[in-house]
N, C-alpha and C. Protein backbone atom coordinates (compact mmCIF):
# COMPACT_ATOMS: atom_id res chain seq x y z
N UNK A 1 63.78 28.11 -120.67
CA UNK A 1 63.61 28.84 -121.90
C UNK A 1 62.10 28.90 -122.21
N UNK A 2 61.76 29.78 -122.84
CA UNK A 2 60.27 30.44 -123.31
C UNK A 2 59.90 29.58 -124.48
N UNK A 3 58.59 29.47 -124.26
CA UNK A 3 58.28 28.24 -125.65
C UNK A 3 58.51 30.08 -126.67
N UNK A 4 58.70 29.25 -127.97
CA UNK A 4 58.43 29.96 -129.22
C UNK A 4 57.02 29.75 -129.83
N UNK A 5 56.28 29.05 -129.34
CA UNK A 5 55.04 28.82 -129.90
C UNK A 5 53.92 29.83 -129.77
N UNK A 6 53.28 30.84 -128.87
CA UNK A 6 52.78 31.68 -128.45
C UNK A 6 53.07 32.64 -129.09
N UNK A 7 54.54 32.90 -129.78
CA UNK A 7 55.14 34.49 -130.37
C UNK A 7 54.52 33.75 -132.10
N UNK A 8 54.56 32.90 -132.33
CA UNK A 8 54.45 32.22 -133.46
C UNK A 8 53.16 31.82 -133.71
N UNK A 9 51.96 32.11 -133.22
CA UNK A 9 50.83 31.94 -132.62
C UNK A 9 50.29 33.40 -133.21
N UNK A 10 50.76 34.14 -132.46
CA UNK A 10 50.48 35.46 -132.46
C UNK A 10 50.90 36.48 -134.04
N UNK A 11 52.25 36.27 -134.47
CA UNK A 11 52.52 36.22 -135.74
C UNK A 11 51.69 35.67 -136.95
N UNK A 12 51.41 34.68 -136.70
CA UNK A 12 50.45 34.17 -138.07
C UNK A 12 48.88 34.41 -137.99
N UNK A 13 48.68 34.71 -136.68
CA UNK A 13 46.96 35.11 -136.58
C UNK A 13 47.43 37.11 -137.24
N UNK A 14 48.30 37.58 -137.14
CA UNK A 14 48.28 39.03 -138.16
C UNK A 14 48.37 39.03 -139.23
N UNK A 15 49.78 37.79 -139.55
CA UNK A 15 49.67 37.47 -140.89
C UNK A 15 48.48 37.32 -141.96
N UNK A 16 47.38 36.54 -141.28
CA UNK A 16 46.42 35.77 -141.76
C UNK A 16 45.72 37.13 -142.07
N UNK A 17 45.54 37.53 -141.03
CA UNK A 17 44.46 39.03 -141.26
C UNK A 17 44.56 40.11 -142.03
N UNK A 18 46.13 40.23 -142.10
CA UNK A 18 46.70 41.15 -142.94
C UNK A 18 46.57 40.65 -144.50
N UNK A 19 46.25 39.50 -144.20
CA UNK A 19 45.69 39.02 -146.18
C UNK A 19 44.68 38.81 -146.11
N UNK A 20 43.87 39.60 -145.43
CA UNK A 20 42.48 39.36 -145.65
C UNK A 20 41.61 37.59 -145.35
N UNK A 21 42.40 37.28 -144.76
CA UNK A 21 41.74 35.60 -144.83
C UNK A 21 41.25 35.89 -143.56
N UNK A 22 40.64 33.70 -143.02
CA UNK A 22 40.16 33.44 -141.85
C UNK A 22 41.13 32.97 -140.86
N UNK A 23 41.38 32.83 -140.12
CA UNK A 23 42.06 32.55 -138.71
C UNK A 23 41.55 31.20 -138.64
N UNK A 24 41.80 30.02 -138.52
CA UNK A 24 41.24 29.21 -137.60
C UNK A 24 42.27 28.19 -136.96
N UNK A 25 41.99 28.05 -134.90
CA UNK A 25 42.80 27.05 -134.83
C UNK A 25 42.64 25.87 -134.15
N UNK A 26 43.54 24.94 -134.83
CA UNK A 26 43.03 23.44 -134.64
C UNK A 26 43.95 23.03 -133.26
N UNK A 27 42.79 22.67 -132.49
CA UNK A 27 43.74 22.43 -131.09
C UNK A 27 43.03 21.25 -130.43
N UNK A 28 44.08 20.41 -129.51
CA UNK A 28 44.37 19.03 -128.69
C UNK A 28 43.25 19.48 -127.86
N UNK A 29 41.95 19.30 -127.61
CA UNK A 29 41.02 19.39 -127.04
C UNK A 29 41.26 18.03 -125.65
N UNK A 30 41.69 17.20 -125.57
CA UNK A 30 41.85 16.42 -124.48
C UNK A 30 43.71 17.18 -123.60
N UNK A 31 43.91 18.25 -124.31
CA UNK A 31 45.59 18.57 -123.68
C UNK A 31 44.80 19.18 -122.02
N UNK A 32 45.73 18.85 -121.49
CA UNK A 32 45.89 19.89 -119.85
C UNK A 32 45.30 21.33 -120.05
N UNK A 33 44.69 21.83 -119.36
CA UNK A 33 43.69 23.43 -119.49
C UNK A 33 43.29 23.87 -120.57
N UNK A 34 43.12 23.08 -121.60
CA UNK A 34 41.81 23.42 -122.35
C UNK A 34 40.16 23.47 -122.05
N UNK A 35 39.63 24.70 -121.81
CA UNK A 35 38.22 24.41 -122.12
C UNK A 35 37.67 24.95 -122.84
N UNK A 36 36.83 23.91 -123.94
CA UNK A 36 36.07 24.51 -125.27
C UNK A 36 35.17 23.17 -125.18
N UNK A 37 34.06 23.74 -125.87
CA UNK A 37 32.57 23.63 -125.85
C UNK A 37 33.01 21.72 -126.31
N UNK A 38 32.71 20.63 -125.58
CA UNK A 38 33.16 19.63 -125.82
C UNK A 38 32.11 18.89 -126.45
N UNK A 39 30.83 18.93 -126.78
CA UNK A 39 30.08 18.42 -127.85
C UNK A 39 30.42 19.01 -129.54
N UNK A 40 31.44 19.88 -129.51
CA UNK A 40 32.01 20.13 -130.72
C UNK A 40 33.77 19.10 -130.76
N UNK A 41 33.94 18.41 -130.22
CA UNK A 41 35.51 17.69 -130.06
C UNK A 41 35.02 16.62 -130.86
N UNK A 42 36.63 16.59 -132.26
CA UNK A 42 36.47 15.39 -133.15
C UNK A 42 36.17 14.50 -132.21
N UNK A 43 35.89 12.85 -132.75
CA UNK A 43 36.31 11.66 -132.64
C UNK A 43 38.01 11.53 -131.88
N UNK A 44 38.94 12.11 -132.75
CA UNK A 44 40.22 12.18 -132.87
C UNK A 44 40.36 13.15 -131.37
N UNK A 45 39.86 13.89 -130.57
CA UNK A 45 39.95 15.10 -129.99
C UNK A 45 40.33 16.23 -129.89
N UNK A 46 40.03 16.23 -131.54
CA UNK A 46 40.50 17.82 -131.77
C UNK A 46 39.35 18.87 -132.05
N UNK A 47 39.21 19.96 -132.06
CA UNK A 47 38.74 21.19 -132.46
C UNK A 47 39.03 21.98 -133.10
N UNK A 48 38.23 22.55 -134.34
CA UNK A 48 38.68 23.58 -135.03
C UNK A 48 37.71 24.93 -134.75
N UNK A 49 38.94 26.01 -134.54
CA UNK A 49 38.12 26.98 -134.16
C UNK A 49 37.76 28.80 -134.89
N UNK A 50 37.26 29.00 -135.25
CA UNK A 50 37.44 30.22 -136.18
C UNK A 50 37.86 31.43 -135.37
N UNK A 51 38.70 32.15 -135.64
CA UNK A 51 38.81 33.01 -134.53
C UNK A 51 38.90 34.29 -134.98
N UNK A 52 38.52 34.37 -135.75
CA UNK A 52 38.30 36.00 -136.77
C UNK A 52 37.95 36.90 -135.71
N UNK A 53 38.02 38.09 -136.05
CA UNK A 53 37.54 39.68 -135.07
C UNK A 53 36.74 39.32 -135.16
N UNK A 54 35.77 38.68 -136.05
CA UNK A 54 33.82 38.78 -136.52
C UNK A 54 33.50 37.40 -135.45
N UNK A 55 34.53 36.67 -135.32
CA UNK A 55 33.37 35.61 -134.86
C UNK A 55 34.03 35.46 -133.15
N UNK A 56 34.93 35.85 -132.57
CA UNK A 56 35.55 35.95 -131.38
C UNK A 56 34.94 37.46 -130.33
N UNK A 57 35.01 37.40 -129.04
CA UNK A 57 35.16 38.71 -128.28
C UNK A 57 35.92 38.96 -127.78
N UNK A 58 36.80 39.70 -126.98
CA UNK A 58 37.88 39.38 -125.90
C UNK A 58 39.19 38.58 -126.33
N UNK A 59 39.47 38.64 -127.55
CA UNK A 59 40.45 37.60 -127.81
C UNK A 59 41.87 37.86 -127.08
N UNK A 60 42.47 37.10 -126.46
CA UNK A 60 43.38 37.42 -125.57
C UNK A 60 44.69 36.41 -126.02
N UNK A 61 45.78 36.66 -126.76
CA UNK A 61 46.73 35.82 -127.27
C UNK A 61 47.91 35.88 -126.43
N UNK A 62 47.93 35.36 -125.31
CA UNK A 62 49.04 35.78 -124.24
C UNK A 62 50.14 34.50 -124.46
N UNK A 63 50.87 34.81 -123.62
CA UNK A 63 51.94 33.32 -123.42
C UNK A 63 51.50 32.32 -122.39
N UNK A 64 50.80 32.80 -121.96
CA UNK A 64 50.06 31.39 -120.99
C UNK A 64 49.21 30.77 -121.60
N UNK A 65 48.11 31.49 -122.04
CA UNK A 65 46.71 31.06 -122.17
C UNK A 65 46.45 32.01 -123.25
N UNK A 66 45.00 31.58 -124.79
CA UNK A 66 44.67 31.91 -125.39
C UNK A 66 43.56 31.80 -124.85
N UNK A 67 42.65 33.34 -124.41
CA UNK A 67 41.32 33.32 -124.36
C UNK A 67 40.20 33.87 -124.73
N UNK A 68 39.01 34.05 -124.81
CA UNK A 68 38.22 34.27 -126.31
C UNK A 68 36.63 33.94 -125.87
N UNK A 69 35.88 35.06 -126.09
CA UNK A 69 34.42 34.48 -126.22
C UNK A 69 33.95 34.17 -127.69
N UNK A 70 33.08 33.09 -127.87
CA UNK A 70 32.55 32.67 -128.93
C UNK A 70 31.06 31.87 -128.89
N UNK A 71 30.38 32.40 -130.12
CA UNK A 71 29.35 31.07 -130.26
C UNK A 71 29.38 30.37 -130.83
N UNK A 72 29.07 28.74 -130.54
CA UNK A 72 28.66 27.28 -131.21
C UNK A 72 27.57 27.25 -130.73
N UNK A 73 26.85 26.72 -132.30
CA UNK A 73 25.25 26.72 -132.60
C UNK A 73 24.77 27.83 -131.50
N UNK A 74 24.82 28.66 -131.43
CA UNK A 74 23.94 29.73 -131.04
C UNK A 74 24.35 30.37 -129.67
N UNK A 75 25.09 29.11 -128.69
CA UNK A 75 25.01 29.69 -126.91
C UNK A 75 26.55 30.13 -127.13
N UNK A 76 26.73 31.17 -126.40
CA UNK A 76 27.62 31.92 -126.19
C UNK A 76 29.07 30.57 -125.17
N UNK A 77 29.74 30.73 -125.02
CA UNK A 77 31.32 29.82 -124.81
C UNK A 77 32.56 30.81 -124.58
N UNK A 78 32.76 30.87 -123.17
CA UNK A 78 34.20 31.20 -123.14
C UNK A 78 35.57 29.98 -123.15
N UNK A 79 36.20 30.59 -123.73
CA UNK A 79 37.65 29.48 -124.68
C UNK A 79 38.66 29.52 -124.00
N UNK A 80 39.15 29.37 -123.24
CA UNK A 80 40.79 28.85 -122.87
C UNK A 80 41.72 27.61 -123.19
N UNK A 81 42.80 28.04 -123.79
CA UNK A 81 43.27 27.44 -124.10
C UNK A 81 45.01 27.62 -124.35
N UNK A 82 45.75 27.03 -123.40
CA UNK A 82 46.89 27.06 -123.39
C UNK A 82 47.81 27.17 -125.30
N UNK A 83 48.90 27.53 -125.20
CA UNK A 83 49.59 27.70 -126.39
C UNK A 83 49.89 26.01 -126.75
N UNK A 84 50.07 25.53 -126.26
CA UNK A 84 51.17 24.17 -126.04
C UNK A 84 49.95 23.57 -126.48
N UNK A 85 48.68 23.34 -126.39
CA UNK A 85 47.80 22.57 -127.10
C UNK A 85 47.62 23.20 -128.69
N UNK A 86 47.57 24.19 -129.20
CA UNK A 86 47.29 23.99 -130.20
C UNK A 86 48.44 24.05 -131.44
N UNK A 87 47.68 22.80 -132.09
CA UNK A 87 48.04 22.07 -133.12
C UNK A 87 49.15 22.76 -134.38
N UNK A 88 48.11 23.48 -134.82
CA UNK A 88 47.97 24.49 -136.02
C UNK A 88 47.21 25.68 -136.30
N UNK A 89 47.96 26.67 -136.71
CA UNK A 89 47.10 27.93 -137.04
C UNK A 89 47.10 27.83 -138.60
N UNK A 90 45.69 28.11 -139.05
CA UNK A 90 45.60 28.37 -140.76
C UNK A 90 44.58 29.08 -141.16
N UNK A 91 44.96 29.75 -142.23
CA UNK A 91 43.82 30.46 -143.37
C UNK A 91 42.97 29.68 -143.92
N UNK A 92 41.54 29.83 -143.53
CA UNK A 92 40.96 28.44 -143.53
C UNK A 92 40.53 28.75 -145.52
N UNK A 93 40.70 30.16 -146.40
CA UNK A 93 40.35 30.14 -147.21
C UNK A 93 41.53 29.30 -148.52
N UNK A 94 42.51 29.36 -147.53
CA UNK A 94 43.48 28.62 -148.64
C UNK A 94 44.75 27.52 -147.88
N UNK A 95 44.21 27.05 -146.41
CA UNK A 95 45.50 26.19 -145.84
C UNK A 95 46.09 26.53 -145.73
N UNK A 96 46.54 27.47 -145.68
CA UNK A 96 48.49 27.79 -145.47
C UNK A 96 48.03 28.29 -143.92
N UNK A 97 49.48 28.23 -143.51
CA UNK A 97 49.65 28.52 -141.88
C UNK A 97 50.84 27.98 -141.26
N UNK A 98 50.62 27.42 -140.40
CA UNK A 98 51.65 26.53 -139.54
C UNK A 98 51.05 25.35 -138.57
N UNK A 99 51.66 24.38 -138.82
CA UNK A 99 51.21 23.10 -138.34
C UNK A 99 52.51 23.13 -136.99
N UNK A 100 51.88 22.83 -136.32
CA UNK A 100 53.08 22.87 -134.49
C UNK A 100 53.07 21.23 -134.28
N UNK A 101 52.47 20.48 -134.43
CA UNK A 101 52.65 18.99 -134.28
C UNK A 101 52.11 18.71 -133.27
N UNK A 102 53.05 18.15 -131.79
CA UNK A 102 52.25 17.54 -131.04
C UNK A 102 51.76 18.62 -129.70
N UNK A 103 51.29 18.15 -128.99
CA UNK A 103 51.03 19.15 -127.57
C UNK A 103 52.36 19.04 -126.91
N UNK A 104 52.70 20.44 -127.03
CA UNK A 104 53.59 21.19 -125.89
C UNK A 104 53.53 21.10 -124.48
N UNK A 105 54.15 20.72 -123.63
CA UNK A 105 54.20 20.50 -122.36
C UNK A 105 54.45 21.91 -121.85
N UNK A 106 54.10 23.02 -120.96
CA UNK A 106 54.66 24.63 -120.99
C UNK A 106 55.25 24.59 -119.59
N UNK A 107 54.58 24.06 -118.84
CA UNK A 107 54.83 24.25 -117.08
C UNK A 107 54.91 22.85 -116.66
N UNK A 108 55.91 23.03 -115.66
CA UNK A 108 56.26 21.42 -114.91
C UNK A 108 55.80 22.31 -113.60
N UNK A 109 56.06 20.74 -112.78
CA UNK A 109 55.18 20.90 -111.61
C UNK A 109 55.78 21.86 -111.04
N UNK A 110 56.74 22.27 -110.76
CA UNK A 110 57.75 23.13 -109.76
C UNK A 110 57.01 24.69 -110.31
N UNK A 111 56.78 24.64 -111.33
CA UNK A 111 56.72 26.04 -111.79
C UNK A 111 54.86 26.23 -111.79
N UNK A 112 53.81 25.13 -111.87
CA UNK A 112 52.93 25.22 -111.47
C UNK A 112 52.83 25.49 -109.82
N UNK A 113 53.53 24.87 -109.24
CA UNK A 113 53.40 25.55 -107.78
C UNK A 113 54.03 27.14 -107.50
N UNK A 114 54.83 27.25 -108.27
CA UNK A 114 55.44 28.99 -108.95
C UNK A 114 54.07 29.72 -108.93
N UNK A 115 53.39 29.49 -109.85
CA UNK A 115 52.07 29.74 -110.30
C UNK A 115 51.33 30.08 -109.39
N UNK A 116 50.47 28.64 -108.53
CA UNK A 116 50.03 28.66 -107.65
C UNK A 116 50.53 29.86 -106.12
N UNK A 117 51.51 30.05 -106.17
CA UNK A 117 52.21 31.02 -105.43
C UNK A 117 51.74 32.52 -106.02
N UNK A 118 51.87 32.88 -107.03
CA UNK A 118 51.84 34.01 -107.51
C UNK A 118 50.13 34.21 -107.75
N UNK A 119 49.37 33.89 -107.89
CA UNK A 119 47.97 34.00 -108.03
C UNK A 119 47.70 34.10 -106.18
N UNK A 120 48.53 33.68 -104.89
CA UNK A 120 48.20 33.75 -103.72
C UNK A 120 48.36 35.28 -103.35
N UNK A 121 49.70 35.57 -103.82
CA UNK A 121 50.25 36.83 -103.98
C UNK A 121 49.53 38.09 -104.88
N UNK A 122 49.10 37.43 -105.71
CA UNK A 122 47.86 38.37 -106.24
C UNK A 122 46.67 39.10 -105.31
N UNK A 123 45.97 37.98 -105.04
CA UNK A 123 45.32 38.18 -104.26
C UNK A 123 45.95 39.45 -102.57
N UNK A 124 46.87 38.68 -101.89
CA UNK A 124 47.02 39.66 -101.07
C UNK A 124 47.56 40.85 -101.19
N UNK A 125 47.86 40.96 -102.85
CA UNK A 125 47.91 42.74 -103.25
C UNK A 125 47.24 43.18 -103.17
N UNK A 126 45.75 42.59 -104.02
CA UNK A 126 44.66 43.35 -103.40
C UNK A 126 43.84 43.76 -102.02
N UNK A 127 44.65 43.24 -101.15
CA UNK A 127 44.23 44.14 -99.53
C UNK A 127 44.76 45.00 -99.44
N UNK A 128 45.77 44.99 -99.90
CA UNK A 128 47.12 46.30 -99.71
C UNK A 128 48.07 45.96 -98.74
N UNK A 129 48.23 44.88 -98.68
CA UNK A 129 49.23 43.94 -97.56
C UNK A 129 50.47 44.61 -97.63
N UNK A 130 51.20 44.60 -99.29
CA UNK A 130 52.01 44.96 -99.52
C UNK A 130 53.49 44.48 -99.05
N UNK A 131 53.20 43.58 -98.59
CA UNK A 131 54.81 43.35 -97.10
C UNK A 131 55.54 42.11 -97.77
N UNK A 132 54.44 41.29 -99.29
CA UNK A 132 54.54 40.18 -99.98
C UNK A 132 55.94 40.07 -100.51
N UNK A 133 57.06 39.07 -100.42
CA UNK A 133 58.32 39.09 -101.18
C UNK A 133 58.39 38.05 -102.10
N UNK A 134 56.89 37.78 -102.58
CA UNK A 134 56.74 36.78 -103.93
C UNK A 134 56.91 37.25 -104.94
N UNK A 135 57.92 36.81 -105.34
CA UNK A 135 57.87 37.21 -106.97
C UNK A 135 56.93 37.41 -107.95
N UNK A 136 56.59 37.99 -108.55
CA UNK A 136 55.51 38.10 -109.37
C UNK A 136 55.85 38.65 -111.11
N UNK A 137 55.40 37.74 -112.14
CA UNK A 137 55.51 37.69 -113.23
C UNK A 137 55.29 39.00 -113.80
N UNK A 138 56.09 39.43 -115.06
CA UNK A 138 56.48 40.13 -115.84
C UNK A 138 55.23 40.77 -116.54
N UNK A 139 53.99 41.54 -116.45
CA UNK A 139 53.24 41.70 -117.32
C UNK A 139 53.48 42.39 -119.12
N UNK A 140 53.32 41.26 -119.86
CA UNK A 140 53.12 41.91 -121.37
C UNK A 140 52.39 42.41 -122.25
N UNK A 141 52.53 43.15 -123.04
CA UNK A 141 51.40 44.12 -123.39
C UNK A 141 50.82 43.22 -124.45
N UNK A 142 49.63 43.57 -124.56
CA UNK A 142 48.59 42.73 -125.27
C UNK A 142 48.48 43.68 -126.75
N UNK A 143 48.47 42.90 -128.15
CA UNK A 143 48.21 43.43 -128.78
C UNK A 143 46.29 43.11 -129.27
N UNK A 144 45.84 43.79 -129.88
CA UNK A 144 44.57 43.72 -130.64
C UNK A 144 44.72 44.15 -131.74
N UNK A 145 43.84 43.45 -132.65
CA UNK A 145 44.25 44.15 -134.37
C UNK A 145 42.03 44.84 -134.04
N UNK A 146 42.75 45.84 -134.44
CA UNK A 146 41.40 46.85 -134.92
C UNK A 146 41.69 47.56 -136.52
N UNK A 147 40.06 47.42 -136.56
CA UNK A 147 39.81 47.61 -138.18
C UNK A 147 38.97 48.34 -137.70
């Protein structure tokens, strides 16, 4: 079964926008495939991250991976970050949001080697091999909010 966290992810970052607030989200900075700028990670190992149209590039809210260019103190940072790590999404002008609790586990090993398979298979599409009988994942359409 499909986490619900990613569709719920994606829901409250429109929500948020659609009332005019800030986006920001607080995520398990020590979870499995996170990388974000780690001289910004609490004590605790968390991160809070603003993710507004104004302060993000590329924001990419998929079911695998949330990814995103941004700056801290000044140098530019690309963001990945799985669904299953983060914490909570909130309106940083008034708290409300959704708190997710602990880190989500998304992929077990069987299905990381799934993975690992299908990124091989990627690749030999692009020769034009074509002869490949790997399965290959479902692409979903990406939304963007434009103003």
């Amino acid at each position: 079964m499909t986490s619900r966290r990613p569709y719920l992810i994606r829901a409250l970052y429109d929500w948020v926008l659609d009332n005019d607030l800030t986006p920001h989200l607080l995520v398990a900075a020590d979870a499995p495939g996170v990388d974000v700028p780690r001289q910004f990670v609490t004590d605790d190992g968390k991160i809070t991250i603003n993710v507004s149209p104004g302060a993000v590039r590329g924001l990419a809210l998929d079911n695998q991976l949330i990814s995103f260019s941004a700056r801290f103190s000044g140098a530019s940072y690309n963001v990945a970050v799985p669904p299953g790590a983060v914490l909570a999404l909130y309106a940083r002008e008034n708290g409300e949001g959704m708190l997710f609790g602990e880190v989500e586990e998304t992929e077990t090993a069987s299905e990381e080697t799934f993975a690992g398979r299908e990124r091989k298979s990627e690749a030999t599409e692009s020769d034009g091999d074509g002869g490949d009988d790997t399965p290959t994942r479902k692409k979903h359409p990406h939304l963007k909010v434009v103003k």
